[in-house]
Protein backbone atom coordinates (compact mmCIF):
# COMPACT_ATOMS: atom_id res chain seq x y z
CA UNK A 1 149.86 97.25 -0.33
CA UNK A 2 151.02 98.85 2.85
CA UNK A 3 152.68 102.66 2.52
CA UNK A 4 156.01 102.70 4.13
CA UNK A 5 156.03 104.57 7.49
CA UNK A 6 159.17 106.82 7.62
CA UNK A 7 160.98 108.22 10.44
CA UNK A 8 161.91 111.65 8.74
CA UNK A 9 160.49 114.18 6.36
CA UNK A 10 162.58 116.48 4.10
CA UNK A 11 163.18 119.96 4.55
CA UNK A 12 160.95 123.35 3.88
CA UNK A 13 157.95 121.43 4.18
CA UNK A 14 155.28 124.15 5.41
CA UNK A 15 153.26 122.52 8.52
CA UNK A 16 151.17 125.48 9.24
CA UNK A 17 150.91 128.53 11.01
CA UNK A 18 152.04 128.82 14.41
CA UNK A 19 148.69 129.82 15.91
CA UNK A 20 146.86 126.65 15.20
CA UNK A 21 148.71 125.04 18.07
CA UNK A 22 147.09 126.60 21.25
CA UNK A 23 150.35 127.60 24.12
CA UNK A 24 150.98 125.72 25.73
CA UNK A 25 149.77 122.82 23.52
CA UNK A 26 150.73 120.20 20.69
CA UNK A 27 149.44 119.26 16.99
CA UNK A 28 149.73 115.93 15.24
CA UNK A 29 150.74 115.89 11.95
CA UNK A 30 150.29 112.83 9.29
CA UNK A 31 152.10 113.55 5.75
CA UNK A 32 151.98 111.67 2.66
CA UNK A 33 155.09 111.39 0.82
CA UNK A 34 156.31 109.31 -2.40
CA UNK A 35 158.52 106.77 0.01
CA UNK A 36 155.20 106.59 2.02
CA UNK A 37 153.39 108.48 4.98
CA UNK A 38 155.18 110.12 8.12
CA UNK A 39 153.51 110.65 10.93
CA UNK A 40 154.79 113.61 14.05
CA UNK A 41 154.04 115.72 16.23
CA UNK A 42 154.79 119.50 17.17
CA UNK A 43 154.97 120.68 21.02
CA UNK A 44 154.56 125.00 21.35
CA UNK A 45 155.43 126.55 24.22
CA UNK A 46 155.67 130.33 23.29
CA UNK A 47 156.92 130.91 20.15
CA UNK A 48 159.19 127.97 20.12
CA UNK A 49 158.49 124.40 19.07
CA UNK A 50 159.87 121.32 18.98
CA UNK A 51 159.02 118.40 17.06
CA UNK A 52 158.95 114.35 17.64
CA UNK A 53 157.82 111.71 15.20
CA UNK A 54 154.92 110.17 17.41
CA UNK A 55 155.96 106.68 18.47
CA UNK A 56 156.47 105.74 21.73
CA UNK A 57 160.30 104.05 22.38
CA UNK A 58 158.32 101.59 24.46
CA UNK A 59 156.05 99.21 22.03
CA UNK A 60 155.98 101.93 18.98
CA UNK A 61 152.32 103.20 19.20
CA UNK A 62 151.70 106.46 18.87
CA UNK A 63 151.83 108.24 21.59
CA UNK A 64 148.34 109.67 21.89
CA UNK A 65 144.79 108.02 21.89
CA UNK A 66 142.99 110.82 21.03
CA UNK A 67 143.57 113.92 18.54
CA UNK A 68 146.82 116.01 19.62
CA UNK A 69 146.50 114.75 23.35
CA UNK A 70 150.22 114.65 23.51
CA UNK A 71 150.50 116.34 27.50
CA UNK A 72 150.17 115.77 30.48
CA UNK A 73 147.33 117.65 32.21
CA UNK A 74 149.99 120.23 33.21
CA UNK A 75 150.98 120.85 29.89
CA UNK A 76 154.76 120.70 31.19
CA UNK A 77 155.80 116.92 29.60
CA UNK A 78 155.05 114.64 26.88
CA UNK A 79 152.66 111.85 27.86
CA UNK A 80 152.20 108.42 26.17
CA UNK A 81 148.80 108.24 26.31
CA UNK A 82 148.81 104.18 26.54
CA UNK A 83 151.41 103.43 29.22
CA UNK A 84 151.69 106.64 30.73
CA UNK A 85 155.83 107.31 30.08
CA UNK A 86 156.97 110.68 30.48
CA UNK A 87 158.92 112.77 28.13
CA UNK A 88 160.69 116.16 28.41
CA UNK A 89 159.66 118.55 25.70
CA UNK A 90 163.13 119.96 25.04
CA UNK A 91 165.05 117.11 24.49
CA UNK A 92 161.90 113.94 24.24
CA UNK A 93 164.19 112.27 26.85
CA UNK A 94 161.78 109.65 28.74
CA UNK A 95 161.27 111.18 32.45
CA UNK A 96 159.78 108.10 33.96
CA UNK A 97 157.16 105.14 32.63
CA UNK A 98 157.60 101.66 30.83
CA UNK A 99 160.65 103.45 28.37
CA UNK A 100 162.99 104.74 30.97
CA UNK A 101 166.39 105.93 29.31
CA UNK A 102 165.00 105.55 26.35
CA UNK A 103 163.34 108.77 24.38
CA UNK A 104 161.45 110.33 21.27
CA UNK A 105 163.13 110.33 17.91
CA UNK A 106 163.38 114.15 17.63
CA UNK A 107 161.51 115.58 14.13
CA UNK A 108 163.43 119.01 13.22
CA UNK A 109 161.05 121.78 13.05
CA UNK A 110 161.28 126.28 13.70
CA UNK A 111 159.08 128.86 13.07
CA UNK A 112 159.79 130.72 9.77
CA UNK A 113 157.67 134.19 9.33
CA UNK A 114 155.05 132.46 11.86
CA UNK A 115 154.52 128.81 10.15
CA UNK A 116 156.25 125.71 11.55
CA UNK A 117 158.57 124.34 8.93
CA UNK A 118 160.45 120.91 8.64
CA UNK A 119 164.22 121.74 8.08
């Protein structure tokens, strides 16, 4: 039997602190929860963060091919590792690629007391 793979995570959830994700950089994140097993992503650029469940609008892979390569070289966008789409990091709106006018189903994270939280 095949765990569900949800599209949202409940609130408080404690992801880690803040520091494990280098700045600028990004962190993949796989829970397990009783409806079945989520699996994100967290951008940092400073102290803020924003957070994406990682599947790419185009053909629903996840975005990156190898661990927490989520950007570009510049570390400026979001970059599906397989087709090469864009995405902003503010909003996950797609900038260019395969997905255009399409975008990232956003994952609500903050910073609480330095960890990253789900809320």
């Amino acid at each position: 039997m095949t765990a569900e793979r949800l599209s949202r995570t409940p609130p408080g959830v404690a992801l880690g602190e803040l520091h494990l994700i280098s700045d600028p950089g990004a962190r993949g994140f796989v829970l397990q929860l009783r409806a079945g097993r989520f699996h994100g992503f967290v951008v940092r650029k400073g102290d803020a963060v924003k957070g994406y469940v990682d599947r790419c609008p185009h053909q629903g892979l996840p975005l990156a091919q190898q661990l927490d390569a989520y950007l570009a070289a510049d570390g400026e966008v979001i970059q599906c590792s397989w087709h090469g789409a864009l995405f902003a990091v503010e909003d996950g709106a797609c900038l260019g690629g395969p997905c255009f006018g399409a975008g990232l189903t956003p994952w609500p994270v903050a910073v609480c007391n330095g960890v990253i939280v789900t809320i």
